[in-house]
PDB file of N, CA and C in Angstrom:
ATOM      1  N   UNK A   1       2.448 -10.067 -19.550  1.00  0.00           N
ATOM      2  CA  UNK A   1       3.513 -10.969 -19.915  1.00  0.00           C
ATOM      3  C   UNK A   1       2.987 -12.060 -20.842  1.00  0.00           C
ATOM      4  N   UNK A   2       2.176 -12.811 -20.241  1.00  0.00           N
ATOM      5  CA  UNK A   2       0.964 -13.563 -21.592  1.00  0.00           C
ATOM      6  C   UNK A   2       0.662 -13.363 -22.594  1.00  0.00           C
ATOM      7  N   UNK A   3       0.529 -12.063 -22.557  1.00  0.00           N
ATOM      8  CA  UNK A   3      -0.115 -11.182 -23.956  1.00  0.00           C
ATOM      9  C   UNK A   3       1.384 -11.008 -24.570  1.00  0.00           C
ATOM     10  N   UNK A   4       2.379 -10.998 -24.037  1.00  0.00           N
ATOM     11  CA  UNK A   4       3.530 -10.309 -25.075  1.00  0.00           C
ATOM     12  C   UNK A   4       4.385 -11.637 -25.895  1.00  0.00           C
ATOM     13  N   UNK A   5       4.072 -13.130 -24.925  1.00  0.00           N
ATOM     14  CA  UNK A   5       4.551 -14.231 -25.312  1.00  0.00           C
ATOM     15  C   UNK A   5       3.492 -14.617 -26.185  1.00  0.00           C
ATOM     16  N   UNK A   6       2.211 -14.778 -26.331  1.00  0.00           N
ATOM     17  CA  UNK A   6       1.335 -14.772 -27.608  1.00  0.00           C
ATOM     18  C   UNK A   6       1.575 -14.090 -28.972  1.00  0.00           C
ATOM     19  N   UNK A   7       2.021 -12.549 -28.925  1.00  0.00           N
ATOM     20  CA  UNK A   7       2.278 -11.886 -29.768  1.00  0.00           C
ATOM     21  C   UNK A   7       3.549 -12.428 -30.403  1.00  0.00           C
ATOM     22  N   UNK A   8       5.023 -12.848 -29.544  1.00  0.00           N
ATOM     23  CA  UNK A   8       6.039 -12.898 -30.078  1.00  0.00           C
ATOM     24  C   UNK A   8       5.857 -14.843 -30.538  1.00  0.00           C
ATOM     25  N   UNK A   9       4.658 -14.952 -29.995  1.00  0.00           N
ATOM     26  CA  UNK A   9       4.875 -16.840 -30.751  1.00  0.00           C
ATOM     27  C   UNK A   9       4.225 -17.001 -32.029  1.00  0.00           C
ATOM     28  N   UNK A  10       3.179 -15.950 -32.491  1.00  0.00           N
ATOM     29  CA  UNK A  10       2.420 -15.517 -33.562  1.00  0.00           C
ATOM     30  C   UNK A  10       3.147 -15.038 -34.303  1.00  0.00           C
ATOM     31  N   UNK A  11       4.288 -13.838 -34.401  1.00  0.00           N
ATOM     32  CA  UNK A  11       5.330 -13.704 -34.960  1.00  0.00           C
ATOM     33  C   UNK A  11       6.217 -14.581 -35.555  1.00  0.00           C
ATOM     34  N   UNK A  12       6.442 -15.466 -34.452  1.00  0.00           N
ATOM     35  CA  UNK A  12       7.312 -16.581 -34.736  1.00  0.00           C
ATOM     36  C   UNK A  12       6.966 -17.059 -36.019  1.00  0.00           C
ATOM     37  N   UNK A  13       5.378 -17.814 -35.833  1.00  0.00           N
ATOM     38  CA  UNK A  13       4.862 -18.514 -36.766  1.00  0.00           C
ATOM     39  C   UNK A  13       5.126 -18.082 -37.885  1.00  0.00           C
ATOM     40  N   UNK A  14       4.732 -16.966 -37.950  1.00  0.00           N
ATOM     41  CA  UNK A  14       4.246 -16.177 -39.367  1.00  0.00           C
ATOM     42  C   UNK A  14       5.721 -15.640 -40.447  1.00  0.00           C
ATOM     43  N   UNK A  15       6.873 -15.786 -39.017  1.00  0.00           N
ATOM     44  CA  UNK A  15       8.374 -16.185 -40.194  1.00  0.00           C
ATOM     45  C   UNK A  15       9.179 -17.148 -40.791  1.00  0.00           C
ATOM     46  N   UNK A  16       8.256 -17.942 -39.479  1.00  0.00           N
ATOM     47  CA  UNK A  16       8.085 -19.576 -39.907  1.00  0.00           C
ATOM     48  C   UNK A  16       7.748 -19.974 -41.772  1.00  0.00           C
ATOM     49  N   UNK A  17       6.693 -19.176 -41.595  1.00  0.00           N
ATOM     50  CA  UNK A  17       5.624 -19.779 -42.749  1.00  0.00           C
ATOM     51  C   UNK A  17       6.080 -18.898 -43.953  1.00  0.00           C
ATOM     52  N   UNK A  18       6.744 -17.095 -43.564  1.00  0.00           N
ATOM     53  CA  UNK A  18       7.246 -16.766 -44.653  1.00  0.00           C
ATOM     54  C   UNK A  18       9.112 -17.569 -45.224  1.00  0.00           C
ATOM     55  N   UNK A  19       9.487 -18.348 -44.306  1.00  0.00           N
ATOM     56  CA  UNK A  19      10.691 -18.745 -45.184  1.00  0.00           C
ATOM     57  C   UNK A  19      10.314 -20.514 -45.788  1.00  0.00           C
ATOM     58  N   UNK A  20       9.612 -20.599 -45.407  1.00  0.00           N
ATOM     59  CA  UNK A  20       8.713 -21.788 -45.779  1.00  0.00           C
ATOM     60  C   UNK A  20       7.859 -21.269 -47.221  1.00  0.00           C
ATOM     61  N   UNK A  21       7.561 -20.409 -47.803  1.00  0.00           N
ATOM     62  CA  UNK A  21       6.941 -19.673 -48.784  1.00  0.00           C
ATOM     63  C   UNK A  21       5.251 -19.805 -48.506  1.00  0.00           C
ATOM     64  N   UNK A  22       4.883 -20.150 -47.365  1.00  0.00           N
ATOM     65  CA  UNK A  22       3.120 -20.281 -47.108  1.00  0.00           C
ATOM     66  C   UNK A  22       2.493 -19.678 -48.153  1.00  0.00           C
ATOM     67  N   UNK A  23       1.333 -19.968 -49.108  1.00  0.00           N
ATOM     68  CA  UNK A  23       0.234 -19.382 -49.658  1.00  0.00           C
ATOM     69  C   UNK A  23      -0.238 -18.237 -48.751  1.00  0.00           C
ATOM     70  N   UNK A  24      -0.340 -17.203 -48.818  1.00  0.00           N
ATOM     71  CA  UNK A  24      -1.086 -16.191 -48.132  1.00  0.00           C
ATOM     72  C   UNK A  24       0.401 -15.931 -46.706  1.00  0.00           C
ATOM     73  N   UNK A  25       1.128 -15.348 -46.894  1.00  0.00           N
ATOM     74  CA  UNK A  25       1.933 -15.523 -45.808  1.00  0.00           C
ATOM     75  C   UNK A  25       2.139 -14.256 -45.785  1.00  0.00           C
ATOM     76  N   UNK A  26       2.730 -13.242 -47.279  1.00  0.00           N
ATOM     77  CA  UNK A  26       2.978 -11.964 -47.426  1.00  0.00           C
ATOM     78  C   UNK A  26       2.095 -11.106 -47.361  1.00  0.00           C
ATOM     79  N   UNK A  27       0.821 -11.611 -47.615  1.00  0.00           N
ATOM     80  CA  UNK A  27      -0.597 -10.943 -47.244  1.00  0.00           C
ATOM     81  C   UNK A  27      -0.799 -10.706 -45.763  1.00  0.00           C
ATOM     82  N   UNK A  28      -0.523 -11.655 -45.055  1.00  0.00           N
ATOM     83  CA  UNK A  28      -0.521 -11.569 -43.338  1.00  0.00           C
ATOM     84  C   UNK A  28      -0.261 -10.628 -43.170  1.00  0.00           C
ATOM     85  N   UNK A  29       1.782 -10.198 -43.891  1.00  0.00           N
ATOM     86  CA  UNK A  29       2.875  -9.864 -42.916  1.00  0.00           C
ATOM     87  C   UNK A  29       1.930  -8.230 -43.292  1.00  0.00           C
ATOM     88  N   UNK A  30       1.353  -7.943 -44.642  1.00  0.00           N
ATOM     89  CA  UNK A  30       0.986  -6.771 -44.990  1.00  0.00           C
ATOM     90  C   UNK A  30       0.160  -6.101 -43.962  1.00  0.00           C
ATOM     91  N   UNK A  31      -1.113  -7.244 -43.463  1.00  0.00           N
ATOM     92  CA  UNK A  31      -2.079  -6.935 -42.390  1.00  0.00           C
ATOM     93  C   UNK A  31      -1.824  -6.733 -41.032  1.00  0.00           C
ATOM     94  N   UNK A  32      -0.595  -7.872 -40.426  1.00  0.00           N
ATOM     95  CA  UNK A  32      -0.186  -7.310 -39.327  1.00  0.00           C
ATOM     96  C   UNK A  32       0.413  -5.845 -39.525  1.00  0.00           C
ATOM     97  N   UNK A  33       1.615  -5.456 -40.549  1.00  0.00           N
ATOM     98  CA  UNK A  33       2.384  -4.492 -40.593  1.00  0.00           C
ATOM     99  C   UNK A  33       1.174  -3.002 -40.365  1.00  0.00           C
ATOM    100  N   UNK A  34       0.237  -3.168 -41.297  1.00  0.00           N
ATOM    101  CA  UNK A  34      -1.079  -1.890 -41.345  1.00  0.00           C
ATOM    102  C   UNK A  34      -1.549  -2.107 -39.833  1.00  0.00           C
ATOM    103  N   UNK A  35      -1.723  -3.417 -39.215  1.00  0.00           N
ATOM    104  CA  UNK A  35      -2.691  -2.996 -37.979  1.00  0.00           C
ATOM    105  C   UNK A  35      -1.788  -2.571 -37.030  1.00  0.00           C
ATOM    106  N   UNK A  36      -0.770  -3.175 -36.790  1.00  0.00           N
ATOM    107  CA  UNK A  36       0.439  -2.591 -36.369  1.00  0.00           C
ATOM    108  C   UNK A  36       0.489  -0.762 -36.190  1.00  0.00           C
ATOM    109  N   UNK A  37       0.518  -0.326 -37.127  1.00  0.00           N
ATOM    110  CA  UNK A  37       0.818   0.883 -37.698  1.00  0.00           C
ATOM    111  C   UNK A  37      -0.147   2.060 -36.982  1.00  0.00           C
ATOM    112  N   UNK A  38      -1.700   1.151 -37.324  1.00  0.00           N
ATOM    113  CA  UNK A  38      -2.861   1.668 -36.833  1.00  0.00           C
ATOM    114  C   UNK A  38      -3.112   1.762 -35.478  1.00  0.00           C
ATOM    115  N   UNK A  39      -3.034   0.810 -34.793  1.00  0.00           N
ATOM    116  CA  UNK A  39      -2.995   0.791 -33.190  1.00  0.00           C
ATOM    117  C   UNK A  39      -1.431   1.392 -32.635  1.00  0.00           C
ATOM    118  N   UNK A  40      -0.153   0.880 -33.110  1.00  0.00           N
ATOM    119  CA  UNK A  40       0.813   1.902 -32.020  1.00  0.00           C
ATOM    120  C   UNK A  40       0.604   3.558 -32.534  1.00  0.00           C
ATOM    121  N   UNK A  41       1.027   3.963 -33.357  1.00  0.00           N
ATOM    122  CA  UNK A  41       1.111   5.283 -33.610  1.00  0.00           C
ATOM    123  C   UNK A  41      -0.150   6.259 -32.753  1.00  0.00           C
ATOM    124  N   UNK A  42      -1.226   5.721 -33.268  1.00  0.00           N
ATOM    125  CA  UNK A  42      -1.979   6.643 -32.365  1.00  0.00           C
ATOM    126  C   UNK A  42      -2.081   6.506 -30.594  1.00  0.00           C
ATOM    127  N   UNK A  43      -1.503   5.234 -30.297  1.00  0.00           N
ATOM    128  CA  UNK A  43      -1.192   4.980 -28.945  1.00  0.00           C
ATOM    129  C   UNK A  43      -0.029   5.643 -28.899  1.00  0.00           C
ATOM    130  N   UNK A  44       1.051   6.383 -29.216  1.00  0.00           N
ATOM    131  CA  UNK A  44       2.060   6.886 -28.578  1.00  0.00           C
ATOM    132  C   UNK A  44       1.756   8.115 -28.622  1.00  0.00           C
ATOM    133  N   UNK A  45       0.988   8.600 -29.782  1.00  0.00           N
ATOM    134  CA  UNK A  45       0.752   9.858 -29.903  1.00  0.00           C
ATOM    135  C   UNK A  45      -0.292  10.982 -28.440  1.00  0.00           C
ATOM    136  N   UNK A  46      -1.209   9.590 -28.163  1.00  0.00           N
ATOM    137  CA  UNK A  46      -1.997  10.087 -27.014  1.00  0.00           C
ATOM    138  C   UNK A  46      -0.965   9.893 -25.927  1.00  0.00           C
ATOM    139  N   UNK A  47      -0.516   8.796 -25.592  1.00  0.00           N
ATOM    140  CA  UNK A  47       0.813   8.989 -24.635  1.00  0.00           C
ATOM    141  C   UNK A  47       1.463   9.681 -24.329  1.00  0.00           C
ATOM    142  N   UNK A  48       1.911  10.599 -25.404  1.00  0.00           N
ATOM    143  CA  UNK A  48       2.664  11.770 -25.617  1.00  0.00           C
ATOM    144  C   UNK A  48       2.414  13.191 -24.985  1.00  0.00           C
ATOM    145  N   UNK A  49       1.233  13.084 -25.565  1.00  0.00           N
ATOM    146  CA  UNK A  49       0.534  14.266 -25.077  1.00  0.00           C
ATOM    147  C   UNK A  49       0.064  14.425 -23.823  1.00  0.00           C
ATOM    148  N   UNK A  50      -0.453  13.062 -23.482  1.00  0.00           N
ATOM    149  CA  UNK A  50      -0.587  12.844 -21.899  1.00  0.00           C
ATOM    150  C   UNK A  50       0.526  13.077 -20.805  1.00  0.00           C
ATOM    151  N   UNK A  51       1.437  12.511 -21.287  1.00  0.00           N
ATOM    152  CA  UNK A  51       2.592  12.651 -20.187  1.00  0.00           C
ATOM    153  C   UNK A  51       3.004  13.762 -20.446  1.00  0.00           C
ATOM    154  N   UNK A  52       2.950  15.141 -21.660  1.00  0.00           N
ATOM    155  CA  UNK A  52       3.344  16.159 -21.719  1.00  0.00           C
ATOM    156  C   UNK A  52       2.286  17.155 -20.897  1.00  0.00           C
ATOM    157  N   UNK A  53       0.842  16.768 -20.757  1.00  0.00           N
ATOM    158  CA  UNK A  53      -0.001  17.371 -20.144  1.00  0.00           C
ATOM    159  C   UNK A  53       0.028  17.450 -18.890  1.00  0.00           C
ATOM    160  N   UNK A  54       0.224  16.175 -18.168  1.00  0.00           N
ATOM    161  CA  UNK A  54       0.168  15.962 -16.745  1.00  0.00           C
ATOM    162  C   UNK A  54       1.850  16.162 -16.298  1.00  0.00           C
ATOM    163  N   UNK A  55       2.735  15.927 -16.752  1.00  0.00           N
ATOM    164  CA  UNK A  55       3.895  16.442 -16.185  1.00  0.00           C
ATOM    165  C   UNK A  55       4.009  17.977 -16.162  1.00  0.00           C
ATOM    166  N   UNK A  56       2.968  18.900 -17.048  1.00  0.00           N
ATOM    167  CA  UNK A  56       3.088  20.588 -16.905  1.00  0.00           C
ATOM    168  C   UNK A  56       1.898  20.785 -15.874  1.00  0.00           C
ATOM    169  N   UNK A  57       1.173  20.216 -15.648  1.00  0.00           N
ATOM    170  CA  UNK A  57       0.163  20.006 -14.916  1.00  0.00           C
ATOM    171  C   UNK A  57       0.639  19.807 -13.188  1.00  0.00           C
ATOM    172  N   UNK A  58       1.048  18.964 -13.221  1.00  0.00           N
ATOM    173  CA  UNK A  58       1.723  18.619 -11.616  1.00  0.00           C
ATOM    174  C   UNK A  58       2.956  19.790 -11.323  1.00  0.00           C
ATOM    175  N   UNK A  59       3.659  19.986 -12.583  1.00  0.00           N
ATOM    176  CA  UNK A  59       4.587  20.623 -11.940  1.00  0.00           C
ATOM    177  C   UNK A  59       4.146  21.903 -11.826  1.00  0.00           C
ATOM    178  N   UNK A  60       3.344  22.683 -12.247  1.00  0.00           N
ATOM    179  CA  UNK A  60       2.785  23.899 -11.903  1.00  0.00           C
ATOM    180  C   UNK A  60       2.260  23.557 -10.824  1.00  0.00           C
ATOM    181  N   UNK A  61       1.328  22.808 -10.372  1.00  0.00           N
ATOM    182  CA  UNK A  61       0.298  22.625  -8.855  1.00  0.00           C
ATOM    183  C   UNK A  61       1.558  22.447  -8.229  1.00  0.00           C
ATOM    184  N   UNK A  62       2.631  22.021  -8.446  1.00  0.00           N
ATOM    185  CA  UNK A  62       3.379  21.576  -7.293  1.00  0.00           C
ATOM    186  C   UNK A  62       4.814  22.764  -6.526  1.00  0.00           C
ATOM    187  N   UNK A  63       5.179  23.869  -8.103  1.00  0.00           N
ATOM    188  CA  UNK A  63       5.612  24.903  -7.799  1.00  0.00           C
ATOM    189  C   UNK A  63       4.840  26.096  -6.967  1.00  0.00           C
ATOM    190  N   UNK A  64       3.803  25.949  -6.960  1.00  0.00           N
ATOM    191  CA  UNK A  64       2.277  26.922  -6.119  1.00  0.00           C
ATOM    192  C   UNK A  64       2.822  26.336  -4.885  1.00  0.00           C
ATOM    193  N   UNK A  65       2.227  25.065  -5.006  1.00  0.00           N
ATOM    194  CA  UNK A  65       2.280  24.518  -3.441  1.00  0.00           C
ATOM    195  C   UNK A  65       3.099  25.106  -2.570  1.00  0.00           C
ATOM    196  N   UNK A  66       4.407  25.056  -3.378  1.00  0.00           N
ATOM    197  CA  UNK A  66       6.063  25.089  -2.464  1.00  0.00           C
ATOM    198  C   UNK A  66       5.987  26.519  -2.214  1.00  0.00           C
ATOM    199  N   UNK A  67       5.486  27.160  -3.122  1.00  0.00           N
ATOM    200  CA  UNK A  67       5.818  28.462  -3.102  1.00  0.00           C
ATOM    201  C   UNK A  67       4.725  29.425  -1.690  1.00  0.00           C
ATOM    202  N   UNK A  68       3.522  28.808  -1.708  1.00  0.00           N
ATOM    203  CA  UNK A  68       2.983  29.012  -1.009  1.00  0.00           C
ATOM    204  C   UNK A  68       3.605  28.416   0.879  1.00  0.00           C
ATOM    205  N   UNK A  69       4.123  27.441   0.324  1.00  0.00           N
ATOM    206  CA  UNK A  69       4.574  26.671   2.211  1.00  0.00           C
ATOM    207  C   UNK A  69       5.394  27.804   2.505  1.00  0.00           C
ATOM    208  N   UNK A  70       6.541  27.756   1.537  1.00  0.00           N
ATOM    209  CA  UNK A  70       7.929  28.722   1.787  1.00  0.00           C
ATOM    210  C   UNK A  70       7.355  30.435   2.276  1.00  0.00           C
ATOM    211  N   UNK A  71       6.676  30.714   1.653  1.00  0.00           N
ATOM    212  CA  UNK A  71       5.889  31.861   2.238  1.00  0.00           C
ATOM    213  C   UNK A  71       5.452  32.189   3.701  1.00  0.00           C
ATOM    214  N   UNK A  72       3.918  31.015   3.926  1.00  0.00           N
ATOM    215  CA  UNK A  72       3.709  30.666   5.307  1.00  0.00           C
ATOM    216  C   UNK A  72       4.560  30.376   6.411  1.00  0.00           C
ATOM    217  N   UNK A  73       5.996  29.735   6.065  1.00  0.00           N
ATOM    218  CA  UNK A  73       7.185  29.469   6.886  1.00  0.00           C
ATOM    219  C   UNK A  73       7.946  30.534   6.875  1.00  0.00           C
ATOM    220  N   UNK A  74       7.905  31.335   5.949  1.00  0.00           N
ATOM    221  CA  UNK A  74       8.488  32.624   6.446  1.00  0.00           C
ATOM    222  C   UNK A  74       7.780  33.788   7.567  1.00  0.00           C
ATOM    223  N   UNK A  75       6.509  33.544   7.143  1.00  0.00           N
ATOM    224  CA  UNK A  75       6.090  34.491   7.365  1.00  0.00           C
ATOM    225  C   UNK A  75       5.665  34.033   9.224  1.00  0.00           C
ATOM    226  N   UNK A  76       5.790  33.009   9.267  1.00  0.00           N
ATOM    227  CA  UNK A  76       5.680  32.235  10.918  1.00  0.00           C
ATOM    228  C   UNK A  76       6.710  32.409  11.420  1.00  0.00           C
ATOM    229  N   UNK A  77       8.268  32.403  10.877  1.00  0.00           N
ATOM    230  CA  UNK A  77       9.236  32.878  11.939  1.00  0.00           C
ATOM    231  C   UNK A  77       9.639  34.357  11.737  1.00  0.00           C
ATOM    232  N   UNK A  78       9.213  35.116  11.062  1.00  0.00           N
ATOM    233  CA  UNK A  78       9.243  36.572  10.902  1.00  0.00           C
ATOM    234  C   UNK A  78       8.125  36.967  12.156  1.00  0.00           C
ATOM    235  N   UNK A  79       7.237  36.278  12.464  1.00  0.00           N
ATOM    236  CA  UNK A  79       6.066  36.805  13.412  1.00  0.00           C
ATOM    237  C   UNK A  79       6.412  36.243  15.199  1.00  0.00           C
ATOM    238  N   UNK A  80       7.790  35.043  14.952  1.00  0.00           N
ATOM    239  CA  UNK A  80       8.304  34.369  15.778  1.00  0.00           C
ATOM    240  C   UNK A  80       9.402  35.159  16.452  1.00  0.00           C
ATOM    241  N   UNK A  81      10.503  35.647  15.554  1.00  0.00           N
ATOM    242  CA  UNK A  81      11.173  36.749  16.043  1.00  0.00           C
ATOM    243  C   UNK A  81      10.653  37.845  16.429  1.00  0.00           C
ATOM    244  N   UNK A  82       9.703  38.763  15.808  1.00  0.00           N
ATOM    245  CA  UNK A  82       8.979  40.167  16.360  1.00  0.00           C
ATOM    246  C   UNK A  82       8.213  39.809  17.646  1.00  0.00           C
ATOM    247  N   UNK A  83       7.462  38.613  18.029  1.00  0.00           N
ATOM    248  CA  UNK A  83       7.266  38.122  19.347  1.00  0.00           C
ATOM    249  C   UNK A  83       8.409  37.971  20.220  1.00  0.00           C
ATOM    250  N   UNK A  84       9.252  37.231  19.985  1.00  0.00           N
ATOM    251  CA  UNK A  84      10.458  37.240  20.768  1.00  0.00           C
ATOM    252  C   UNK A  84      11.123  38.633  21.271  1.00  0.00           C
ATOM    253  N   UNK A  85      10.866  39.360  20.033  1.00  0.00           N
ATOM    254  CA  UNK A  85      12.041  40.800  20.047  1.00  0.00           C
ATOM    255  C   UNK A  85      10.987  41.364  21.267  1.00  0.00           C
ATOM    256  N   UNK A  86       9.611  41.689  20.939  1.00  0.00           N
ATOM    257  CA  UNK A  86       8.823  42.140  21.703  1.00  0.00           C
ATOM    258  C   UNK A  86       8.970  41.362  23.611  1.00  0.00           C
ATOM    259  N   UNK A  87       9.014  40.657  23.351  1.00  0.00           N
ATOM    260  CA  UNK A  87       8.943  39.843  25.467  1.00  0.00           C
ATOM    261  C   UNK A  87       9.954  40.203  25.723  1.00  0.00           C
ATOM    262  N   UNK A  88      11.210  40.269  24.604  1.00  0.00           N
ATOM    263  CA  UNK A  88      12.626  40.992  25.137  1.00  0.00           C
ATOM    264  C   UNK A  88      12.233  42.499  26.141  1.00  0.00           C
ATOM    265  N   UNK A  89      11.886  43.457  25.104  1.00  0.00           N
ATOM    266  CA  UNK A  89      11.687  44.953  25.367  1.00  0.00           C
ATOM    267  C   UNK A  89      10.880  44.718  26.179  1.00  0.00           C
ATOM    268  N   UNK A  90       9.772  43.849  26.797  1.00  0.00           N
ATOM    269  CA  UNK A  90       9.115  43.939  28.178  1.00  0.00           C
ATOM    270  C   UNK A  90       9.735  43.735  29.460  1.00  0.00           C
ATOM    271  N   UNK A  91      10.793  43.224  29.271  1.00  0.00           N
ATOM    272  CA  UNK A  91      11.271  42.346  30.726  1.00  0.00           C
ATOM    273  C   UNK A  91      11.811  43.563  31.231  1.00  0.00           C
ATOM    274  N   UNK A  92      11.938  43.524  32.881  1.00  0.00           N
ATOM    275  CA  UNK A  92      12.898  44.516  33.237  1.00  0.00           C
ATOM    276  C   UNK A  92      14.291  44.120  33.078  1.00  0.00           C
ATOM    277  N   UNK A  93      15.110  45.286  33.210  1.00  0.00           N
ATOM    278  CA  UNK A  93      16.609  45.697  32.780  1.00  0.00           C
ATOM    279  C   UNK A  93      17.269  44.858  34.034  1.00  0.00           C
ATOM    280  N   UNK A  94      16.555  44.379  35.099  1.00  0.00           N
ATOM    281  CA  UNK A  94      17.267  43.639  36.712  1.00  0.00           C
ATOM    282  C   UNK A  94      17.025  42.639  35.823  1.00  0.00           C
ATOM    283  N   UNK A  95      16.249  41.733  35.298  1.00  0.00           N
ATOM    284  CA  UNK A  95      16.471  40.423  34.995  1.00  0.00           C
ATOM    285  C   UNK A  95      17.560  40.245  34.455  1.00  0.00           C
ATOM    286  N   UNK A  96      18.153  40.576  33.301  1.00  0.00           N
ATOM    287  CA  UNK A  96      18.802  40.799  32.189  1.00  0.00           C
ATOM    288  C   UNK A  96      20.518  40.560  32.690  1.00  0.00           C
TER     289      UNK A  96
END
């Protein structure tokens, strides 16, 4: 938040000084505009790619995961009923 009220009071200045006609004022706006240019672009660009990497990234580990639980949970009450079905066919026919 510090850092973004520094930036926008430096701004300030510097439109300050261009409607004021400052010596060296349009030269600034040139240097901020290039460093500007230089530092975001390649910061969004890695951003980009990052959040395109790790969002295909998680969501594959995370479709495995599910896919694997849903499996194991099947495959535990499929082994839950054939136990059941089985103590059925043991009991005698007087209980019943």
């Amino acid at each position: 938040m510090g850092l973004a009220g520094l930036v926008a009071s430096q701004i300030w200045q510097l439109r300050n000084k261009l409607k004021q006609q400052v010596y060296g004022a349009k030269l600034t706006l040139r240097l901020v505009t290039i460093f500007s240019l230089i530092a975001i672009v390649p910061g969004m660009l890695v951003y980009a790619v990052s959040v395109q990497f790790l969002g295909k990234s998680i969501e594959s580990w995370f479709d495995v995961r599910v896919e694997k639980a849903l499996e194991g949970g099947l495959n535990l009450g499929r082994s839950a009923l054939e136990n059941g079905l089985e103590e059925l066919g043991k009991r005698p026919s007087s209980s019943r």
